[in-house]
N, C-alpha and C. Protein backbone atom coordinates (compact mmCIF):
# COMPACT_ATOMS: atom_id res chain seq x y z
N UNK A 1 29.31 9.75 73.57
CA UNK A 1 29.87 8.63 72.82
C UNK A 1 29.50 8.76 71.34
N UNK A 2 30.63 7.97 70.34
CA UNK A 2 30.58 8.30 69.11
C UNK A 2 29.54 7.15 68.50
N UNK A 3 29.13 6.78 67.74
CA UNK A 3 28.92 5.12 67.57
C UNK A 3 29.99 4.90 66.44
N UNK A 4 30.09 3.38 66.41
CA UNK A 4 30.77 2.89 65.32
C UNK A 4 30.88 3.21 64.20
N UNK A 5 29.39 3.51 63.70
CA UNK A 5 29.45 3.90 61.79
C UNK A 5 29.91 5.53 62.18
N UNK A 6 29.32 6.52 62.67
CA UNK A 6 30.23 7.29 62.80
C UNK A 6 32.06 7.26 62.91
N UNK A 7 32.89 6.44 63.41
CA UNK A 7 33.98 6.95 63.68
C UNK A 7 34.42 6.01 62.21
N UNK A 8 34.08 5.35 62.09
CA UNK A 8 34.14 5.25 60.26
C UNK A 8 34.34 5.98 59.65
N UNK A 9 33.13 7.16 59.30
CA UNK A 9 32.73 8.31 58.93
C UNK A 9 33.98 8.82 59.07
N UNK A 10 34.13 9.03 60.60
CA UNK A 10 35.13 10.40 60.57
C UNK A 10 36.72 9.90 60.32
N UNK A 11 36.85 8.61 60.16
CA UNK A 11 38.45 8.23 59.97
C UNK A 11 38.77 7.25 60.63
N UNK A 12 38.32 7.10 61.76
CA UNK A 12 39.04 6.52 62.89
C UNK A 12 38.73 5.00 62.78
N UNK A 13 38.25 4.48 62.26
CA UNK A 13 37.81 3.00 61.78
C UNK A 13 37.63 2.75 60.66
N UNK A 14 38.50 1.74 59.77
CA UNK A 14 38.20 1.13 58.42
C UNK A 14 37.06 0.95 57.86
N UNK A 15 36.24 -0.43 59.46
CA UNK A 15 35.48 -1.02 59.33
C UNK A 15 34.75 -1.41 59.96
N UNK A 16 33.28 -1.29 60.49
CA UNK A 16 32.74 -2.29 61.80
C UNK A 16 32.32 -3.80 61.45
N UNK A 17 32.69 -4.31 62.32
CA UNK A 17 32.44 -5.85 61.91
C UNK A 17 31.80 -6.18 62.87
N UNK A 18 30.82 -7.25 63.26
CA UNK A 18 29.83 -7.97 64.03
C UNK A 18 31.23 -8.74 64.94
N UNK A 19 30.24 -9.15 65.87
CA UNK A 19 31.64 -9.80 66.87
C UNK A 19 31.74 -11.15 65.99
N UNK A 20 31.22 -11.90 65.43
CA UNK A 20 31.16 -13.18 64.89
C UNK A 20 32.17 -13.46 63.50
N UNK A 21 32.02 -11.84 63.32
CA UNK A 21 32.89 -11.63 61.99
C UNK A 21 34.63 -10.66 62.41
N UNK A 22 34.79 -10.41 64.13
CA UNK A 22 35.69 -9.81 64.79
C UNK A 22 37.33 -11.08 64.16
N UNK A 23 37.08 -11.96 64.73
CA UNK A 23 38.36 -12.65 64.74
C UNK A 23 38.51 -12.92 62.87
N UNK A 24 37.51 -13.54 62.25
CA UNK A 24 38.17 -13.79 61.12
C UNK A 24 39.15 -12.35 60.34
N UNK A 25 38.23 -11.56 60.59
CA UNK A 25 38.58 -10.09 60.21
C UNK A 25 40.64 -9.86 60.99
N UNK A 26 40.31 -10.10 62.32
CA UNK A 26 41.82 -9.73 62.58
C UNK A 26 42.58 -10.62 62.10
N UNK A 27 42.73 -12.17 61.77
CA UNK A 27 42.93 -12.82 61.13
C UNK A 27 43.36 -12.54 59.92
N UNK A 28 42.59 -12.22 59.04
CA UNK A 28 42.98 -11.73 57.35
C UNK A 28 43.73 -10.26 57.61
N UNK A 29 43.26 -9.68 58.43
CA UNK A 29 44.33 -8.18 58.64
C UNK A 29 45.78 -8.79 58.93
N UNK A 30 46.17 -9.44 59.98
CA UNK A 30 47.28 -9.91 60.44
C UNK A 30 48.00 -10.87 59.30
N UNK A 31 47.21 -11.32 58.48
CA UNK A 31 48.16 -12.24 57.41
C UNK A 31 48.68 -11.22 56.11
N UNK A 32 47.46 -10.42 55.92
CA UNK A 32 48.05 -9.08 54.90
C UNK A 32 49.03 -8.66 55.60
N UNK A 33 49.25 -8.02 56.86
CA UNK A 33 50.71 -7.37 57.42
C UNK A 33 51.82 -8.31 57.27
N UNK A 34 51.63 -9.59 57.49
CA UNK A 34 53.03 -10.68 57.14
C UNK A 34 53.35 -10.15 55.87
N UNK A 35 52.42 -10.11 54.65
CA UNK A 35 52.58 -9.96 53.21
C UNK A 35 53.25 -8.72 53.34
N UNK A 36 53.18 -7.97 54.02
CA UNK A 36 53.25 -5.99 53.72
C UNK A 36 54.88 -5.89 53.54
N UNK A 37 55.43 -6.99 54.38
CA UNK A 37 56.46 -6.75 55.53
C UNK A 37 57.89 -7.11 54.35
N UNK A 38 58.70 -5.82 54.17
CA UNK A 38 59.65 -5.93 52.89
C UNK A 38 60.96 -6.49 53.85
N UNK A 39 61.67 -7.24 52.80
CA UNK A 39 62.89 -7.98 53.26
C UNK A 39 64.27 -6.51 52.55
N UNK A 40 64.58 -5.97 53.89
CA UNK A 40 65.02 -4.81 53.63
C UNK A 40 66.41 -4.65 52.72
N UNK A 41 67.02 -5.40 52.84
CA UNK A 41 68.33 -6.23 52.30
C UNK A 41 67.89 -5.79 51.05
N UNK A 42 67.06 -6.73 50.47
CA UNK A 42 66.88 -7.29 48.94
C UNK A 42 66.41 -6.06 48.65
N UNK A 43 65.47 -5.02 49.17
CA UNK A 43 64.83 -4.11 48.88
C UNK A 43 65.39 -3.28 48.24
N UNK A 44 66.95 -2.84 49.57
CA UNK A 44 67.64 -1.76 49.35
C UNK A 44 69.06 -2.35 47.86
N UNK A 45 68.99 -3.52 47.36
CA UNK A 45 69.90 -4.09 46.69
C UNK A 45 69.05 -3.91 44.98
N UNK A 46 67.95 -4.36 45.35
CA UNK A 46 67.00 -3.82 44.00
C UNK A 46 66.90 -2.55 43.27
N UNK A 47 66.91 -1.56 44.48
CA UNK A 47 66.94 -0.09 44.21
C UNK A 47 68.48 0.09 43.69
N UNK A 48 69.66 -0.47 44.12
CA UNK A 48 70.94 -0.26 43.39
C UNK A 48 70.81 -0.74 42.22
N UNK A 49 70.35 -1.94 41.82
CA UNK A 49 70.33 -2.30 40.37
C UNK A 49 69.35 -1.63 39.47
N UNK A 50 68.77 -1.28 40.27
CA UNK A 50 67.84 -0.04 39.39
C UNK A 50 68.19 1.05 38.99
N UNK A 51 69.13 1.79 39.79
CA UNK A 51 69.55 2.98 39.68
C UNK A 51 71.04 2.95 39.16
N UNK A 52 71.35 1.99 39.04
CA UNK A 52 72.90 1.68 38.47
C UNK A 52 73.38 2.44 37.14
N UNK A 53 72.40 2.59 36.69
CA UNK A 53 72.45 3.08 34.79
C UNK A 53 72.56 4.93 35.35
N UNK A 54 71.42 4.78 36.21
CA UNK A 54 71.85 6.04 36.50
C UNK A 54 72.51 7.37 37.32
N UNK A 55 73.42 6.66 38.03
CA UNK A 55 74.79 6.86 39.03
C UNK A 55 75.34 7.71 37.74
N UNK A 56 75.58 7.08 36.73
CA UNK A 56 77.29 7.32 36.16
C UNK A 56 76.66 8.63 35.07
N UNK A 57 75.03 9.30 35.15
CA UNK A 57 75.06 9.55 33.95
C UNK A 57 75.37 11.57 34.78
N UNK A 58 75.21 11.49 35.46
CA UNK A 58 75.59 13.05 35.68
C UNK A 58 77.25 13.01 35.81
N UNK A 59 77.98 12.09 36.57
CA UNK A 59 79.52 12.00 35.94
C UNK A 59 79.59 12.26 34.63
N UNK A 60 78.79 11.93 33.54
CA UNK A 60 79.42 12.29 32.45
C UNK A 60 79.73 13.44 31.59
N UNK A 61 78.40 13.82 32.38
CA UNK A 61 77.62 15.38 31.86
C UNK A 61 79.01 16.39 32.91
N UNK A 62 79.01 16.05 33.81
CA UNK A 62 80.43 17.04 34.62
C UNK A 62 81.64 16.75 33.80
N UNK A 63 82.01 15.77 33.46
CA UNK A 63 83.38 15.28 32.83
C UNK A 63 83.12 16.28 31.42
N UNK A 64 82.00 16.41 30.59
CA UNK A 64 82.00 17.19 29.46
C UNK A 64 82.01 18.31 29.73
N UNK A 65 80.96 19.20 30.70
CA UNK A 65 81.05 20.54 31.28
C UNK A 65 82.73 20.97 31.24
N UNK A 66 83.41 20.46 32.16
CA UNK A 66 85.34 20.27 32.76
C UNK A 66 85.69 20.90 31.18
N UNK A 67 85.42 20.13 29.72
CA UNK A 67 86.43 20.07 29.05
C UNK A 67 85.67 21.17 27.99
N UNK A 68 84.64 21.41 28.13
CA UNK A 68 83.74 22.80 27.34
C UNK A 68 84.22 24.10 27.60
N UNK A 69 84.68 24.86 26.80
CA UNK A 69 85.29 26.10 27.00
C UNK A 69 83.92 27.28 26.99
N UNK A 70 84.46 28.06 27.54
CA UNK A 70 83.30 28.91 28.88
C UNK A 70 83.18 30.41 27.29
């Protein structure tokens, strides 16, 4: 058997907590994951308005290439 502060050590645990300090701990873990949790919609609608400016800018650079003589 490993003990606790070991599998710490090696990765496998964040954190050891006392049993007294067990529930508040899953508690504050479980309310950070509500927070984590992206509203995928809005997410993927943000990234379009972000990237909007830059959709059109390699169209332009091809449209000039087209009319540049070789």
């Amino acid at each position: 058997m490993v003990s606790p502060q070991k599998t710490v050590l090696a990765g496998f645990l964040d954190k050891v907590v006392s049993e007294a300090e067990f529930a508040p701990a899953v508690q504050a873990f479980a309310q950070a994951m509500t927070m984590t949790k992206l509203d995928m919609k809005t997410h993927h609608q943000t990234r379009l308005k972000a990237r909007a400016e830059l959709v059109h800018v390699p169209d332009k650079y091809i449209e000039k290439d087209r009319h540049r003589r070789l």
